[in-house]
C-alpha atoms as a PDB file:
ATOM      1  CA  UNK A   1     -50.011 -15.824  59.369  1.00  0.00           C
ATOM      2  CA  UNK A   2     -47.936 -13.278  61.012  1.00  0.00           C
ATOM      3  CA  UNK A   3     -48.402  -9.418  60.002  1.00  0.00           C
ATOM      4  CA  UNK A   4     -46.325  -6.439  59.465  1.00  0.00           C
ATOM      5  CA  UNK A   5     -47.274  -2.867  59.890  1.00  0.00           C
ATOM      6  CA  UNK A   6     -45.671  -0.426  56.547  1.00  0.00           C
ATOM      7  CA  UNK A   7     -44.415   3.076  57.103  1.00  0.00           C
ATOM      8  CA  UNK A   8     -48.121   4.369  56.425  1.00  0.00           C
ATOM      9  CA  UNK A   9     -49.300   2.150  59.527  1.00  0.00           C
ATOM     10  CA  UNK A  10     -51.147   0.020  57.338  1.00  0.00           C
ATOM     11  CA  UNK A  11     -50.982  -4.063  58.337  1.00  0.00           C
ATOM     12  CA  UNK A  12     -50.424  -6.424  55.658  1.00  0.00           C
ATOM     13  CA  UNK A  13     -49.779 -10.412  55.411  1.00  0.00           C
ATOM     14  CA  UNK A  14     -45.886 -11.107  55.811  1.00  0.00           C
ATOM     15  CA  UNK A  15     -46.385 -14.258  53.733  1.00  0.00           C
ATOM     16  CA  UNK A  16     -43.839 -12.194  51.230  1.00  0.00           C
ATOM     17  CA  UNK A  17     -46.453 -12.565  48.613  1.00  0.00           C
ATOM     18  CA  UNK A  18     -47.378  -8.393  47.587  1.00  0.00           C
ATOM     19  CA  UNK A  19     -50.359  -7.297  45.216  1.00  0.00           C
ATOM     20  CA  UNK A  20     -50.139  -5.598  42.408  1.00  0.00           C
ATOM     21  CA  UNK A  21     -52.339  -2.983  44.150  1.00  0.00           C
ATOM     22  CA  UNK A  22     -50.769  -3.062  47.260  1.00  0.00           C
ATOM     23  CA  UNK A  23     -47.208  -2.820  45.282  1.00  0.00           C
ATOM     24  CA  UNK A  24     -48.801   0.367  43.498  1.00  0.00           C
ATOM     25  CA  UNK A  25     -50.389   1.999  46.953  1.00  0.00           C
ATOM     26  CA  UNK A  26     -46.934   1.542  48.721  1.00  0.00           C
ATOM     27  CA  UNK A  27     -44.744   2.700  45.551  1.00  0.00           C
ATOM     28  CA  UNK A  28     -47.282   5.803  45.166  1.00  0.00           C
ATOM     29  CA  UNK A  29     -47.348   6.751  48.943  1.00  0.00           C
ATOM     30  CA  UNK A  30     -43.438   6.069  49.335  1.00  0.00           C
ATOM     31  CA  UNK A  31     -42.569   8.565  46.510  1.00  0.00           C
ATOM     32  CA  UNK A  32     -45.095  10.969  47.704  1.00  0.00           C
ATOM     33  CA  UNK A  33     -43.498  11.569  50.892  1.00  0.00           C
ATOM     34  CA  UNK A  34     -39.804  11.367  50.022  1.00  0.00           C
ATOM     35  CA  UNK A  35     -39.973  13.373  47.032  1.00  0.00           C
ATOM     36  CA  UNK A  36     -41.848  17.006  48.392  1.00  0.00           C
ATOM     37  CA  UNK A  37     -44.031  17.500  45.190  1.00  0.00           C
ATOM     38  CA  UNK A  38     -47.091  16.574  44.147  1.00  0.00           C
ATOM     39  CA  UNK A  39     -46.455  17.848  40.549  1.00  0.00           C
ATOM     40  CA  UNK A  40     -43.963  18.152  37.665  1.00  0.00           C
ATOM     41  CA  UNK A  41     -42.913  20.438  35.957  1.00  0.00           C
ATOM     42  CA  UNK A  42     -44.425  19.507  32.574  1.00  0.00           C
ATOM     43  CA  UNK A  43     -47.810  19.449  34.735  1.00  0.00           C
ATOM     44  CA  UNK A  44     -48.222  15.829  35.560  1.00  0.00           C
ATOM     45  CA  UNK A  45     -49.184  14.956  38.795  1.00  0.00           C
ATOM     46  CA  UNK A  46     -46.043  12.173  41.020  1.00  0.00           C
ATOM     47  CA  UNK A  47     -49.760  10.353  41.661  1.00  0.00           C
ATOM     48  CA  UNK A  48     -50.815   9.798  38.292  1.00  0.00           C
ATOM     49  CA  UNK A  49     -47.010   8.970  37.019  1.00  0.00           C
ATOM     50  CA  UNK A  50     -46.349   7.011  39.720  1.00  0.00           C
ATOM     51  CA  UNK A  51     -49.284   4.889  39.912  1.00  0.00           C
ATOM     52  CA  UNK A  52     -48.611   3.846  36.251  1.00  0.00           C
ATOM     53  CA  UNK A  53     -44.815   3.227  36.003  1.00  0.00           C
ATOM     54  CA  UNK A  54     -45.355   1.136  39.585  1.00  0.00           C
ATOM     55  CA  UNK A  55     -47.162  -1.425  37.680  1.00  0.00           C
ATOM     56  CA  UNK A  56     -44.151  -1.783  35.544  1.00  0.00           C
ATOM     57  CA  UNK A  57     -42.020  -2.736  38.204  1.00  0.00           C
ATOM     58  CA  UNK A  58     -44.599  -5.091  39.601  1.00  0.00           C
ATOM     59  CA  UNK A  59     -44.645  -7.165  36.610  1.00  0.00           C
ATOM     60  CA  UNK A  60     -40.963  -7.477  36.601  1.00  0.00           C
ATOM     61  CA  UNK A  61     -40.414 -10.752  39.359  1.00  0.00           C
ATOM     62  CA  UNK A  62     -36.603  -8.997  40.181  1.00  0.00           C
ATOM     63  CA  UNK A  63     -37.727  -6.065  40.940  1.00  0.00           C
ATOM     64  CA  UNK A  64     -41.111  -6.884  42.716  1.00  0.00           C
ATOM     65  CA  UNK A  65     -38.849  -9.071  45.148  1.00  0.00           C
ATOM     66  CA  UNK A  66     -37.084  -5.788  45.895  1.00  0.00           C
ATOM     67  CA  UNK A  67     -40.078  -4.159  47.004  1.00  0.00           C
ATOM     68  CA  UNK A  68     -41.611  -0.889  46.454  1.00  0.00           C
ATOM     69  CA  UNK A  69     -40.007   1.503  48.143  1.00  0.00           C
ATOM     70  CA  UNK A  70     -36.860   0.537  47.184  1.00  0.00           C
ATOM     71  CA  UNK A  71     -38.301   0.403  43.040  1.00  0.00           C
ATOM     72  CA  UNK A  72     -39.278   4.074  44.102  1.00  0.00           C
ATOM     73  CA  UNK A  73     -36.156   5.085  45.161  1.00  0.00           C
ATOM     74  CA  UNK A  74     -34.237   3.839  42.335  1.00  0.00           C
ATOM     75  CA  UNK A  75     -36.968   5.485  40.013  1.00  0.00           C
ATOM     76  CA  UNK A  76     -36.780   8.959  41.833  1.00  0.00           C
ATOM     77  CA  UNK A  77     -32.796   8.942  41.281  1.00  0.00           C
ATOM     78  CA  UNK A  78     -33.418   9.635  37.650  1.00  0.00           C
ATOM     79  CA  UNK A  79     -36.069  12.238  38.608  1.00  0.00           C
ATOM     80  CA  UNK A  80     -34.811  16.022  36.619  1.00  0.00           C
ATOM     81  CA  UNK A  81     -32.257  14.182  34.354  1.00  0.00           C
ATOM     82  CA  UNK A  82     -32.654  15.338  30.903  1.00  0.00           C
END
């Protein structure tokens, strides 16, 4: 088993295999610190919204093999569109 450290300097198993909750934490956290908010406009917190639409992409195989930052980012580009 080798290991990797993420951007929060957390070490996980590189065996490619990702948790849902590990999927969520990393989503969550990635969005967090990219985005400069911690709350919408319509008064929902990025925590609360994130940690339910991550499980979403989770339980899509295509776009769990992309990984969670990356689901973030494309989720963040429609972030303020009406």
């Amino acid at each position: 088993m080798s290991l990797i450290q993420d951007e929060a300097g957390q070490w996980h198993d590189d065996s490619g295999e990702i948790t849902e909750e590990e999927f969520v934490r990393r989503f969550t956290a990635h969005c967090l610190k990219v985005c400069g908010f911690t709350t919408f406009d319509d008064g929902a917190t990025v925590k609360e919204y994130c940690d339910d639409v991550a499980r979403s992409y989770f339980a899509d195989p295509s776009y769990r093999e992309e990984g969670p930052e990356a689901c973030a980012d494309a989720d963040m580009s429609y972030w303020g569109e009406e």
